[in-house]
N, C-alpha and C. Protein backbone atom coordinates (compact mmCIF):
# COMPACT_ATOMS: atom_id res chain seq x y z
N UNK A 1 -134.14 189.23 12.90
CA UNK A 1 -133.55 190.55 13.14
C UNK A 1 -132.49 190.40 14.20
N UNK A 2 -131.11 190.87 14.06
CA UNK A 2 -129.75 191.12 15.14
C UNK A 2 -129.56 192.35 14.96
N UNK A 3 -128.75 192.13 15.97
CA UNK A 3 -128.43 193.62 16.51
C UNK A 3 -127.36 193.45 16.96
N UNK A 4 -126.04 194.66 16.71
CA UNK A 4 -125.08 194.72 17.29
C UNK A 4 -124.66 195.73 18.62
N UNK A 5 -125.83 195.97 19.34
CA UNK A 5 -125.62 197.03 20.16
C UNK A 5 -124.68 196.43 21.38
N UNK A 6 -124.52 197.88 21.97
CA UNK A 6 -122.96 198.18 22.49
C UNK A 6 -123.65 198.17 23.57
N UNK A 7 -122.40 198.02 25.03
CA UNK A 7 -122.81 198.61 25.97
C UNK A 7 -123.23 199.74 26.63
N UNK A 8 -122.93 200.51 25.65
CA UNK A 8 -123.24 202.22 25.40
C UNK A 8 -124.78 202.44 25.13
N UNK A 9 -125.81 201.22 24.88
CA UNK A 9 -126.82 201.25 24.32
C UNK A 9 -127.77 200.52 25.12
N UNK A 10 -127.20 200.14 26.60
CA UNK A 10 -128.29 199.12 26.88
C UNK A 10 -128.68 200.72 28.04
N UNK A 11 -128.17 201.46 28.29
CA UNK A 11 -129.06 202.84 29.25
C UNK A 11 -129.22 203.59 28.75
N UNK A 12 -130.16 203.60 27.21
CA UNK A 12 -130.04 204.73 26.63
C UNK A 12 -131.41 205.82 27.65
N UNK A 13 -131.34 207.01 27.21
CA UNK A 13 -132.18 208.01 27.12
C UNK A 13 -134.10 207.98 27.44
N UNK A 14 -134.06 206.55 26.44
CA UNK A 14 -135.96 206.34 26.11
C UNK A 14 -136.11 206.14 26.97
N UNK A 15 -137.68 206.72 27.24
CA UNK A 15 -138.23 206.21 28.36
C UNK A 15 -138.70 204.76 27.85
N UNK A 16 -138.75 204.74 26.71
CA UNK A 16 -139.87 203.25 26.01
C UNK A 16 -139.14 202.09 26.29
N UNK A 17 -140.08 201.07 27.03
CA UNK A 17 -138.97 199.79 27.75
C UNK A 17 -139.35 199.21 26.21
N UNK A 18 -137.75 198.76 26.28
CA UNK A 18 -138.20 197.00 25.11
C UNK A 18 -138.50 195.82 25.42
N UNK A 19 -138.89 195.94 26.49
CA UNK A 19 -139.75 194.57 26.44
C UNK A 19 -141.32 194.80 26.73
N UNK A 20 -142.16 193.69 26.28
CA UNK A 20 -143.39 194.15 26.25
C UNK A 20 -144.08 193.31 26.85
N UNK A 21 -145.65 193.10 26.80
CA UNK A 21 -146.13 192.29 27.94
C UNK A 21 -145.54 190.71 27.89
N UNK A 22 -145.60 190.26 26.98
CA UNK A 22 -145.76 188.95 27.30
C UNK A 22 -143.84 188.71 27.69
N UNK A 23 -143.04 189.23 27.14
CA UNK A 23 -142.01 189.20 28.08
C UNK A 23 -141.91 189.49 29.46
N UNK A 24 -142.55 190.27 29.33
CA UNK A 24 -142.69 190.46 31.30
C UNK A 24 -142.73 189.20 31.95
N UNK A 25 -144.27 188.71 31.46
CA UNK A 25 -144.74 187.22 31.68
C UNK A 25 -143.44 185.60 31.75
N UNK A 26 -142.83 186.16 30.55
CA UNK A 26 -141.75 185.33 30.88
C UNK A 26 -140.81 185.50 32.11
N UNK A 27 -140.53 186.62 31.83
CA UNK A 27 -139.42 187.35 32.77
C UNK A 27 -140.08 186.33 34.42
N UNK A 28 -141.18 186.94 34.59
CA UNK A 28 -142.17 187.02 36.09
C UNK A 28 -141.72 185.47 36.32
N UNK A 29 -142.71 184.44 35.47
CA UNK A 29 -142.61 183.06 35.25
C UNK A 29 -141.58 182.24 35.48
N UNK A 30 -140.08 182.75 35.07
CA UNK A 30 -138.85 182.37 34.83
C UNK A 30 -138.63 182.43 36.51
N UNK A 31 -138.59 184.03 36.93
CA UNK A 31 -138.12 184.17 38.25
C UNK A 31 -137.23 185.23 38.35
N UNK A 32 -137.55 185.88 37.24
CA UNK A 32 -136.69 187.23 36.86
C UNK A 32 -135.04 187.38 36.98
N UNK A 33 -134.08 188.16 37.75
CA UNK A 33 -133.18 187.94 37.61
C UNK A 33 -132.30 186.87 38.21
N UNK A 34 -133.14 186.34 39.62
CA UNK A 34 -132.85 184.89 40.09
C UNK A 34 -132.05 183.85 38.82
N UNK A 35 -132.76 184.21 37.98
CA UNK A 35 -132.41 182.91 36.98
C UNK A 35 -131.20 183.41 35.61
N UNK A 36 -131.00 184.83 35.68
CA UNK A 36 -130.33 185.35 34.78
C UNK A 36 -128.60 184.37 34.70
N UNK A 37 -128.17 184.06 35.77
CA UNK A 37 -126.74 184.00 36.36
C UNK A 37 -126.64 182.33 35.23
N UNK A 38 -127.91 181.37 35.72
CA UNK A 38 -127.82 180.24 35.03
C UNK A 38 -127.85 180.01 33.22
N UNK A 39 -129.30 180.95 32.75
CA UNK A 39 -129.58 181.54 32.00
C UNK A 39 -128.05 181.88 30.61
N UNK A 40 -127.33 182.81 31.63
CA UNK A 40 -126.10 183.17 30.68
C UNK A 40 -125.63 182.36 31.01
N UNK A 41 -125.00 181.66 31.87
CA UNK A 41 -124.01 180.75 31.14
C UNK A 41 -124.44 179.49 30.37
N UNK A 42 -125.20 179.68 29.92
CA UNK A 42 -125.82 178.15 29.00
C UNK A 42 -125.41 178.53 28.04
N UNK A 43 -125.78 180.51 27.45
CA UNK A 43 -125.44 180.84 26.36
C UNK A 43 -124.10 181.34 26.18
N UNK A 44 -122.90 182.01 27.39
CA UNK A 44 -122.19 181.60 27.09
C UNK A 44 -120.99 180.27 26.65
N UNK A 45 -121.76 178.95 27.23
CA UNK A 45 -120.85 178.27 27.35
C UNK A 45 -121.43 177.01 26.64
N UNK A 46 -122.84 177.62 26.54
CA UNK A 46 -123.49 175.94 25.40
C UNK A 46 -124.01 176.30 24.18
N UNK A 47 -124.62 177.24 23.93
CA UNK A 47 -125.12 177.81 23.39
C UNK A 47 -124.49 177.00 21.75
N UNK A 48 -125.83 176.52 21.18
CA UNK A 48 -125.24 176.08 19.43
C UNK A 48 -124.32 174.97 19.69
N UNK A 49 -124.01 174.26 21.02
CA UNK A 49 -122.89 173.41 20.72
C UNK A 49 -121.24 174.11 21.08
N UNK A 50 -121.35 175.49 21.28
CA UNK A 50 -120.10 175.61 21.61
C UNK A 50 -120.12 177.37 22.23
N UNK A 51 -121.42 177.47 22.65
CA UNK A 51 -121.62 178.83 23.50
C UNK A 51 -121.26 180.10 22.31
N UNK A 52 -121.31 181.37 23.54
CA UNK A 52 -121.15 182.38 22.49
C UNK A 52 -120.07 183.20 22.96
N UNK A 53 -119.65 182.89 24.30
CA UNK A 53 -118.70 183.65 24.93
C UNK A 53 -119.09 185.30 24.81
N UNK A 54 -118.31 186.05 24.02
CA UNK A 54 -118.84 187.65 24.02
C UNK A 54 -119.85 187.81 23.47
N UNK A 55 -119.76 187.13 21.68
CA UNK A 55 -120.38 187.46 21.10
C UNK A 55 -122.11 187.88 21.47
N UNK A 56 -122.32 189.20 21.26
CA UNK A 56 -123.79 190.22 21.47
C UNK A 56 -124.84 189.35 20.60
N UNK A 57 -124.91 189.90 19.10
CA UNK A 57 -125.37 188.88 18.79
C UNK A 57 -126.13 187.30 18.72
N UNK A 58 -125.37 186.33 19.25
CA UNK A 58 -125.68 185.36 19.29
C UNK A 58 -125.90 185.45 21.07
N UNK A 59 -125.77 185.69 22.07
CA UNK A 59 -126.16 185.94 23.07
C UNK A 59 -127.62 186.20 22.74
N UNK A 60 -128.29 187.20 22.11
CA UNK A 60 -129.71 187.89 22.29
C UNK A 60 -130.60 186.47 21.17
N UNK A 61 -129.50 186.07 20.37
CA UNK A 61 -130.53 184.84 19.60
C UNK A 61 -130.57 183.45 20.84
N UNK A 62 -129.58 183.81 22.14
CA UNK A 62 -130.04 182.75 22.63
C UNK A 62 -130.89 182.69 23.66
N UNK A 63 -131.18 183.97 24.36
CA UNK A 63 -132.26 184.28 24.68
C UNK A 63 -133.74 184.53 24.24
N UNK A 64 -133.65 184.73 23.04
CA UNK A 64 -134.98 184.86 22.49
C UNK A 64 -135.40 182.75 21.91
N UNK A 65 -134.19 182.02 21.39
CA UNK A 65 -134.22 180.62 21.49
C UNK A 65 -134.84 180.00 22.42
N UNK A 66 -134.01 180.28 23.31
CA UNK A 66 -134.31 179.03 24.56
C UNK A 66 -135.05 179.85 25.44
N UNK A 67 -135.73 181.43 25.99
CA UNK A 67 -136.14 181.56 26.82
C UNK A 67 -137.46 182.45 26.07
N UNK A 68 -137.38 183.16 24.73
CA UNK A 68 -138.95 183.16 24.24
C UNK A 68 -138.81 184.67 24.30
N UNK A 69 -138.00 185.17 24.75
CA UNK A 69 -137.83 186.84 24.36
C UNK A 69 -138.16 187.32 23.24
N UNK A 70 -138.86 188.45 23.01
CA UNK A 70 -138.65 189.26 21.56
C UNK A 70 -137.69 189.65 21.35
N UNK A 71 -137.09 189.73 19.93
CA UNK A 71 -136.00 190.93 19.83
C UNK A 71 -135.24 191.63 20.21
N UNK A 72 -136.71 192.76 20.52
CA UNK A 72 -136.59 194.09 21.08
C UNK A 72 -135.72 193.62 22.78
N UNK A 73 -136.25 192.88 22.82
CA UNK A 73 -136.35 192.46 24.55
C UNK A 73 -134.50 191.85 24.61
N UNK A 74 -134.69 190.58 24.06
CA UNK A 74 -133.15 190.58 23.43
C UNK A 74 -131.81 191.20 23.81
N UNK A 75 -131.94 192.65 23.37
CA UNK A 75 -131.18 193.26 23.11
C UNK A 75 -130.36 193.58 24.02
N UNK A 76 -131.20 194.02 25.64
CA UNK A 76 -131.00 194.54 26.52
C UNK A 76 -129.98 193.25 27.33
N UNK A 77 -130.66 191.76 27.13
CA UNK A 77 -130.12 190.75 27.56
C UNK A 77 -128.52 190.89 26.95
N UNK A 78 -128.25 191.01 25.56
CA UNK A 78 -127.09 190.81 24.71
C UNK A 78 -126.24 191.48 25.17
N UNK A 79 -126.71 193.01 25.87
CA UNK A 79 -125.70 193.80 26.04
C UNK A 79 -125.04 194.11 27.56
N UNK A 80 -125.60 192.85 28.34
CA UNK A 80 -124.78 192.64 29.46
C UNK A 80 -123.39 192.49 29.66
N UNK A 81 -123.18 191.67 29.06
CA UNK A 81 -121.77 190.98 28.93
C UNK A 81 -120.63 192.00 28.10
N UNK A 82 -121.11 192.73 27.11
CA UNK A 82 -120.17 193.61 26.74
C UNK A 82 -119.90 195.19 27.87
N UNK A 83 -121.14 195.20 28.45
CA UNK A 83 -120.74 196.49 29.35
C UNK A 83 -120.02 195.56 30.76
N UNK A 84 -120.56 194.63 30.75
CA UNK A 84 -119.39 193.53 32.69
C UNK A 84 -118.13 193.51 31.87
N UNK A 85 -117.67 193.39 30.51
CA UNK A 85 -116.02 193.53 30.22
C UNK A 85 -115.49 194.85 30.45
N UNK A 86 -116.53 195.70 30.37
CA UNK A 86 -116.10 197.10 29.72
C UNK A 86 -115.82 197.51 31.62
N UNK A 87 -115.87 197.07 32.42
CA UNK A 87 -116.64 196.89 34.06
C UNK A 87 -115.19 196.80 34.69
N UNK A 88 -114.82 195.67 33.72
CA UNK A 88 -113.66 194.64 34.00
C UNK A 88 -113.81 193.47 34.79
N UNK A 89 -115.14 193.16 34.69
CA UNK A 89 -116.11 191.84 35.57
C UNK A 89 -115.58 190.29 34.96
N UNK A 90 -114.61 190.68 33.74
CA UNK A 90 -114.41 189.28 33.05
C UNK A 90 -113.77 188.19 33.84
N UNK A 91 -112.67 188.39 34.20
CA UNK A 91 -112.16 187.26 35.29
C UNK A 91 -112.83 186.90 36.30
N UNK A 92 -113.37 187.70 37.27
CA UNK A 92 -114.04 187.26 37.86
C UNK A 92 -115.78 186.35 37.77
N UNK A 93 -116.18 187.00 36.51
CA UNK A 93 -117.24 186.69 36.01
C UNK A 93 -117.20 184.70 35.40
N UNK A 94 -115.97 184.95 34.52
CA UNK A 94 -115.86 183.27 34.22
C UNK A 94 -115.38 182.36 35.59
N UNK A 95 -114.79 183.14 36.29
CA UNK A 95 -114.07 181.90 37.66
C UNK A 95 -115.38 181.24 38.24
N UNK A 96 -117.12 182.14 37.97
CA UNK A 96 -118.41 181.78 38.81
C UNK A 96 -119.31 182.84 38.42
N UNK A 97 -120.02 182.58 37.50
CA UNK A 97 -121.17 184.17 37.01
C UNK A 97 -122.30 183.62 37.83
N UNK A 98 -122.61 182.88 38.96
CA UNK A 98 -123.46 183.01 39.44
C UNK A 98 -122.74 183.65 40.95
N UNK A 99 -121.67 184.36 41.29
CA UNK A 99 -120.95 184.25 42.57
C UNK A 99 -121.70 185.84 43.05
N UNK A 100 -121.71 186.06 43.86
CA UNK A 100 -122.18 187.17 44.78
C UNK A 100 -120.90 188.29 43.95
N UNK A 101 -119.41 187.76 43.82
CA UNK A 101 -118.51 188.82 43.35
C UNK A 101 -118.85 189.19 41.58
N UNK A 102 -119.26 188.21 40.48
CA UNK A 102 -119.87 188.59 39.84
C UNK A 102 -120.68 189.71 39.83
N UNK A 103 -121.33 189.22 40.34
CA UNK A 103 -122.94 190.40 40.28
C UNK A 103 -122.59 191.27 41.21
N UNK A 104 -121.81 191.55 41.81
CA UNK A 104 -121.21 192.88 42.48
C UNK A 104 -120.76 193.74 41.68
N UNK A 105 -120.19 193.42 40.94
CA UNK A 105 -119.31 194.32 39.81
C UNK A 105 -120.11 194.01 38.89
N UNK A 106 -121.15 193.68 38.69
CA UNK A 106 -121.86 193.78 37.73
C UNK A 106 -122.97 194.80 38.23
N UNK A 107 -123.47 195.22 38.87
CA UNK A 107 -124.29 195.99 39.53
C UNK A 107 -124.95 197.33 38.61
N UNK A 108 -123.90 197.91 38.16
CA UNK A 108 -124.20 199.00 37.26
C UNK A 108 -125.10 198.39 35.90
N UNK A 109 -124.33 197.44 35.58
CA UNK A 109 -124.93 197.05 34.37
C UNK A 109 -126.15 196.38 34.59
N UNK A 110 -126.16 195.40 35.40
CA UNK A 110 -127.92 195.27 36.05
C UNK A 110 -129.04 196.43 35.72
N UNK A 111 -128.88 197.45 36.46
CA UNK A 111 -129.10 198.67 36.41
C UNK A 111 -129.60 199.25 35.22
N UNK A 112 -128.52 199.50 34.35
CA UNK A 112 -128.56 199.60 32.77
C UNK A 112 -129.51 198.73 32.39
N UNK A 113 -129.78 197.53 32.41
CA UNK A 113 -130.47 196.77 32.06
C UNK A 113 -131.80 197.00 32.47
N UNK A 114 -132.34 197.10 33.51
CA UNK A 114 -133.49 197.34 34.30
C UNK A 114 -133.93 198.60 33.32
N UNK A 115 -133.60 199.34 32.95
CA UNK A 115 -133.80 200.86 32.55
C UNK A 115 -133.88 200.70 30.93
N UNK A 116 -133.21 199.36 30.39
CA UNK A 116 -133.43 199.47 28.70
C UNK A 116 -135.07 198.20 28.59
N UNK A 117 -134.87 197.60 29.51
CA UNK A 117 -135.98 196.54 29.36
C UNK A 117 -137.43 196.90 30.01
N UNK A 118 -137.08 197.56 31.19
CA UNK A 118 -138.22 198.04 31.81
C UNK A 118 -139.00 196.81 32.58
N UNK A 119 -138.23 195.85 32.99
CA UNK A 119 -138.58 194.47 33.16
C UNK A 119 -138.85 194.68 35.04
N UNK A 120 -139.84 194.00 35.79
CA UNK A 120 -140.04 194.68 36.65
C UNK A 120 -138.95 193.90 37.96
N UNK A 121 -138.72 194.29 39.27
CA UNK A 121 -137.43 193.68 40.01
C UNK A 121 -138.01 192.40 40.32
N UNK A 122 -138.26 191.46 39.86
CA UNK A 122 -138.64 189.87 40.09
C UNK A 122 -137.24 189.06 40.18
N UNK A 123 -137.03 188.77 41.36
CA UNK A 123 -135.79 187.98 41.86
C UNK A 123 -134.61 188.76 41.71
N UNK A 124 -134.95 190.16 41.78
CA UNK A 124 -133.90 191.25 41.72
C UNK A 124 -132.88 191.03 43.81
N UNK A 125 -134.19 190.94 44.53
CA UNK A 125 -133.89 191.22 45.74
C UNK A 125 -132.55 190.44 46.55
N UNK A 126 -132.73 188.97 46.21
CA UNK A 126 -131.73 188.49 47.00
C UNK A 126 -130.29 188.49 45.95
N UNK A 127 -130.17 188.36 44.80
CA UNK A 127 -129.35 188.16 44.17
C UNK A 127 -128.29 190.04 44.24
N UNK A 128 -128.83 190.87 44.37
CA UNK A 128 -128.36 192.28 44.66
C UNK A 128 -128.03 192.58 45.92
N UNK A 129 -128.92 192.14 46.44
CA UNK A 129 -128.74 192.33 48.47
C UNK A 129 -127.37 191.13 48.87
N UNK A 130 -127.11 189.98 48.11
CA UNK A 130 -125.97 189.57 48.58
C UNK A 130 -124.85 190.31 47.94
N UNK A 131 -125.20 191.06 46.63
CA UNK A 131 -124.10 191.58 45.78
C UNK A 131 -123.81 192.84 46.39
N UNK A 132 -124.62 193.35 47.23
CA UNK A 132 -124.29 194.80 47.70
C UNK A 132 -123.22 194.96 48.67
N UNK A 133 -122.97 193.99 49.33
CA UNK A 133 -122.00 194.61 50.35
C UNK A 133 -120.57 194.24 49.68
N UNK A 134 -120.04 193.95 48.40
CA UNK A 134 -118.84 193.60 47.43
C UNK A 134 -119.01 194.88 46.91
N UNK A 135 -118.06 195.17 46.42
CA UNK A 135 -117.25 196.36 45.84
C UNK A 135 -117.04 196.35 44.74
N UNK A 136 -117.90 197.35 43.44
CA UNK A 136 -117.64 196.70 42.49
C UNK A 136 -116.24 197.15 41.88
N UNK A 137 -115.41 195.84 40.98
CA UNK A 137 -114.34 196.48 40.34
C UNK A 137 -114.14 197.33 39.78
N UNK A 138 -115.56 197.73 39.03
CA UNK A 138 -115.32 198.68 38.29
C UNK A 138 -114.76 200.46 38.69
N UNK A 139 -115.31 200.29 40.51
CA UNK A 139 -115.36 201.05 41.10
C UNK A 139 -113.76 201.47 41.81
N UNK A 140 -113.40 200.06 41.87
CA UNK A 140 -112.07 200.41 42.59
C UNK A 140 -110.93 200.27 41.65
N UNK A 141 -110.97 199.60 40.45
CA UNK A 141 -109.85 199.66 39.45
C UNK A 141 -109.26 198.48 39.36
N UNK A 142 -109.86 197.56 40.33
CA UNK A 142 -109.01 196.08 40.88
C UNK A 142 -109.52 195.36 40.16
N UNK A 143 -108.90 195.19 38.72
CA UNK A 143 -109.12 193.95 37.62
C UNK A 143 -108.80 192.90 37.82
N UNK A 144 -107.86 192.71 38.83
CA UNK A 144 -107.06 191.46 39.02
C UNK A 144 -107.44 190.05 39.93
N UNK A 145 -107.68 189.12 40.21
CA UNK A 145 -107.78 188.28 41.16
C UNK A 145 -106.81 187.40 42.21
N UNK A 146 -107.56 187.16 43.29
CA UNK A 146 -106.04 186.63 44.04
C UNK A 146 -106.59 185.17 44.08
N UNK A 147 -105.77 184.30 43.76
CA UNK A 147 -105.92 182.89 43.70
C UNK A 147 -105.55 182.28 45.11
N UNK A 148 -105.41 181.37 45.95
CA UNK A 148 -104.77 179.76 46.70
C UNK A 148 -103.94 179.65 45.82
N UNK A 149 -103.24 179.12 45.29
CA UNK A 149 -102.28 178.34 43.95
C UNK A 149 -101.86 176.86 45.04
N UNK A 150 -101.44 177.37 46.35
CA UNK A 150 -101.32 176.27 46.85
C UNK A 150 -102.18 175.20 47.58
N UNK A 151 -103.63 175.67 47.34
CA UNK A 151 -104.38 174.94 47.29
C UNK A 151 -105.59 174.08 47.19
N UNK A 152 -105.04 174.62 45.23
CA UNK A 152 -104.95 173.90 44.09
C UNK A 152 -104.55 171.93 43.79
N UNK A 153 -105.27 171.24 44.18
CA UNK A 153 -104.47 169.91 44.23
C UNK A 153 -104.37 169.31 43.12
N UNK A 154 -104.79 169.65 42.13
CA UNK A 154 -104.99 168.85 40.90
C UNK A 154 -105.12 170.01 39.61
N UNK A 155 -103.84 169.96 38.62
CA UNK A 155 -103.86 170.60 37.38
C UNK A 155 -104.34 170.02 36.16
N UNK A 156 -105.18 170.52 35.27
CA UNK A 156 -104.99 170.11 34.16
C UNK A 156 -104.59 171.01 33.09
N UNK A 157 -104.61 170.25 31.57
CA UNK A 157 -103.48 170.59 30.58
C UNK A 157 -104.94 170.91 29.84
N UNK A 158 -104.51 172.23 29.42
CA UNK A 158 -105.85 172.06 28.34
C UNK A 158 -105.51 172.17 27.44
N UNK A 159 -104.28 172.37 27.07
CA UNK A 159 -104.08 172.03 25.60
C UNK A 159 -102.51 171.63 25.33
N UNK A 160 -101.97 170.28 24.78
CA UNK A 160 -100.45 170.05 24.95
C UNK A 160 -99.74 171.31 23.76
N UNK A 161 -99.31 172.24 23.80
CA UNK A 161 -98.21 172.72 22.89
C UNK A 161 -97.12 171.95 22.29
N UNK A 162 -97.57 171.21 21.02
CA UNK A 162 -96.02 170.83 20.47
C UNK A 162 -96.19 171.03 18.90
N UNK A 163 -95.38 171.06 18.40
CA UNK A 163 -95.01 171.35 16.96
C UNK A 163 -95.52 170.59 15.94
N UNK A 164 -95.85 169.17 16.14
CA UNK A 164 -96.60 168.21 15.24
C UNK A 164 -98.20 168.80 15.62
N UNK A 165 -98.81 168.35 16.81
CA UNK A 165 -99.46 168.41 17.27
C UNK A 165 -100.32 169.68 16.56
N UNK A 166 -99.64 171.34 16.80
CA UNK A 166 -100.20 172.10 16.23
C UNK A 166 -100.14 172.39 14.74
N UNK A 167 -99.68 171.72 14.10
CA UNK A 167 -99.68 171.22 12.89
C UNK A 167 -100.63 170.83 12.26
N UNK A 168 -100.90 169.53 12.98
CA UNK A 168 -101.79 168.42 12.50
C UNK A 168 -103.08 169.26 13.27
N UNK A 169 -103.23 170.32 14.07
CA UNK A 169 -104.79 170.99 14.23
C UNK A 169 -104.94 171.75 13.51
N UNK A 170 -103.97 172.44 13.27
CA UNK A 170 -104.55 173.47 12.21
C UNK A 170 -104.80 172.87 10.71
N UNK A 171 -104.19 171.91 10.20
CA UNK A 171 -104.49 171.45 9.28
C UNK A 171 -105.95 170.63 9.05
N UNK A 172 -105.75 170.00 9.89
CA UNK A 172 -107.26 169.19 10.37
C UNK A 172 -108.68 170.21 10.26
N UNK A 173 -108.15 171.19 11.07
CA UNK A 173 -109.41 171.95 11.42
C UNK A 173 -109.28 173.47 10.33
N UNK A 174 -109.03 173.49 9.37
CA UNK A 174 -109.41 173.96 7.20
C UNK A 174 -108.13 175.04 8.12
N UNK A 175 -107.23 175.02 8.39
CA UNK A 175 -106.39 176.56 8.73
C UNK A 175 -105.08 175.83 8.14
N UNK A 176 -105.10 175.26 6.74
CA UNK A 176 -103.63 174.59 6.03
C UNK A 176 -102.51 175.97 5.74
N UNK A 177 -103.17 177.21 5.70
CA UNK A 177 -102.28 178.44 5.20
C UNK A 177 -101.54 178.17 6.63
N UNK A 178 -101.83 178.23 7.61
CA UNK A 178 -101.23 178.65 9.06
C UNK A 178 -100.64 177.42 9.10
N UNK A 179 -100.66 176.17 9.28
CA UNK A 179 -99.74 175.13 9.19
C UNK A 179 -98.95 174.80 8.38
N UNK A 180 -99.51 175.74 7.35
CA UNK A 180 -97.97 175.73 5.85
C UNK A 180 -96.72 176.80 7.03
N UNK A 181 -97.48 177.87 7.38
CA UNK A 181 -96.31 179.10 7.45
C UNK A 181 -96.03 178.38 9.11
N UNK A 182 -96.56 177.57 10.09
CA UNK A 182 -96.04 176.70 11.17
C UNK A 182 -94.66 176.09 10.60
N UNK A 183 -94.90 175.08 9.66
CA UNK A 183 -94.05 174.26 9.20
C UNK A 183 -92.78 175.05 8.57
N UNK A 184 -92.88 176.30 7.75
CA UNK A 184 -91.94 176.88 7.19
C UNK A 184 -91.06 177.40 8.31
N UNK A 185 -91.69 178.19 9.21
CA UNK A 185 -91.32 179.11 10.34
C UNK A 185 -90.51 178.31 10.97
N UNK A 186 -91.32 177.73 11.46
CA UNK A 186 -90.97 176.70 12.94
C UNK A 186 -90.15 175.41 13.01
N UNK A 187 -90.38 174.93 11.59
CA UNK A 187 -89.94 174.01 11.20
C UNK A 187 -88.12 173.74 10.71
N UNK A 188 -88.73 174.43 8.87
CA UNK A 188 -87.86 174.68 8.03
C UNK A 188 -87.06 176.11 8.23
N UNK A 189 -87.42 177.07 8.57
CA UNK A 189 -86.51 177.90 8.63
C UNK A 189 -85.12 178.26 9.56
N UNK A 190 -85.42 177.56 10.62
CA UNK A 190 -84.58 177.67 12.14
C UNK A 190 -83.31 176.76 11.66
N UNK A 191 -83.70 175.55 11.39
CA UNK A 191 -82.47 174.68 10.53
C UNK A 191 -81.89 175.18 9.37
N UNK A 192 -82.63 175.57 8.28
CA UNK A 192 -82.08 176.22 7.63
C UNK A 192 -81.17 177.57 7.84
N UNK A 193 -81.35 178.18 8.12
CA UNK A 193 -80.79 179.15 8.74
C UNK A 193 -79.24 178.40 9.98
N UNK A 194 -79.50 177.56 10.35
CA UNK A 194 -78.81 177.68 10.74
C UNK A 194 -77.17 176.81 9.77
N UNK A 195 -77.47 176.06 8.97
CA UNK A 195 -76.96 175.81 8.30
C UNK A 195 -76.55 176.62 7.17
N UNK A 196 -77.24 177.83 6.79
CA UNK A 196 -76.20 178.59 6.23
C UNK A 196 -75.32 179.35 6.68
N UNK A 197 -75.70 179.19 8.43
CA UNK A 197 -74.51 180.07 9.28
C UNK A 197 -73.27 179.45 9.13
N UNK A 198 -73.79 177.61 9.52
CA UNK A 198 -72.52 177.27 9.26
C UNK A 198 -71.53 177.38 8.05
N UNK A 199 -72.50 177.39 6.71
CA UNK A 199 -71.54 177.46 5.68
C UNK A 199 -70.50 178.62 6.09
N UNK A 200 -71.34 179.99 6.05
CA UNK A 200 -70.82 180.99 6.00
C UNK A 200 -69.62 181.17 6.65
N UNK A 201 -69.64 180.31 7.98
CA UNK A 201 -68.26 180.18 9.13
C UNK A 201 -67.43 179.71 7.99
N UNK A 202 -67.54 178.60 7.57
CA UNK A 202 -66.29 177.80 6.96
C UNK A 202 -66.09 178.38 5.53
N UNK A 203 -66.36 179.41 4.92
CA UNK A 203 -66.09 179.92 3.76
C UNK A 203 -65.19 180.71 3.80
N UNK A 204 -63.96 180.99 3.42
CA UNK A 204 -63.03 181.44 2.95
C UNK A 204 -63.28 183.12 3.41
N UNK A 205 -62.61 184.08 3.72
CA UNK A 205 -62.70 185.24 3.83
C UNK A 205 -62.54 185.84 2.36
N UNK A 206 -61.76 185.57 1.84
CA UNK A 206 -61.31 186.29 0.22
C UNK A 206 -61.31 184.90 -0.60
């Protein structure tokens, strides 16, 4: 059983928690939300071999996988990450989802969560008490982050941009329609084109 619920759905109304005893037990066992910060990023970023990033869905199958959740229980986990975008927690959230500024601006949705799972505050205390005195973004409007840039000592390339190159990936990896219309576009058309400009120059007016 999946579920596509929204962030609109992890504070609903019920009083009825979805999680039930023996999740608790996990929850308790684990170390409760202490362990949430590590927890997600396995499933965003390992999860199947190549994480799940947003996806709700596969988020709640990777909690119920690797940590023994029900379902029901699941759900509430899945729909973190779509209400911290909705927050505007994303940049800051990937630069360190275990950082005190994370879970600052994540705060509400914690919250939400506590209230759809019914899961009790086990390792709620220090991970909130450092997040409390940060401001959450959601609160102040400040989506943006301020970087060092200068110091930054070492760049890398994560991906070279060149014209063969993205060619030969998309082809490689079953996307031949998009490296046909690469090659036409990018390729063949710019020359072409420009060679019928030239005709056109040297053709006769009448």
């Amino acid at each position: 059983v999946t579920s596509t619920i929204s962030e609109n759905n992890i504070g609903n109304d019920s009083n009825i928690a979805a999680c039930n005893e023996q999740d608790e037990d996990i929850w308790t066992s684990n170390g409760g939300l202490s362990v949430i910060p590590t927890q997600t990023d396995f499933c965003i970023t390992s999860y199947n071999d190549g994480g799940c990033l947003t996806n709700v869905t596969c988020t709640e199958s990777c909690f119920k996988d690797t940590n023994g959740y029900s379902n029901e229980c699941a759900v509430c986990f899945g729909a973190v990450l779509p209400c911290g975008v909705s927050s505007g927690c994303t940049f800051t959230c990937i630069a360190d989802i275990a950082s005190a500024e994370c879970w600052g601006c994540l705060a509400p949705c914690v919250e939400k969560f506590s209230a759809c799972s019914g899961l009790p505050d086990v390792g709620n205390v220090t991970i909130l008490q450092n997040a409390s005195a940060l401001p959450s973004k959601a609160a102040t409007g400040n989506n943006c982050n301020s970087f060092d840039l200068d110091a930054i000592e070492t760049w890398y390339n994560a991906y070279d941009i060149t014209f063969i190159r993205t060619v030969k990936d998309s082809w490689n990896n079953g996307a031949k329609f998009l490296a046909c219309v690469i090659v036409l576009l990018s390729g063949v058309w710019p020359y072409a084109k420009n060679i019928l400009v030239l005709i056109v120059w040297y053709l006769p007016m009448t």
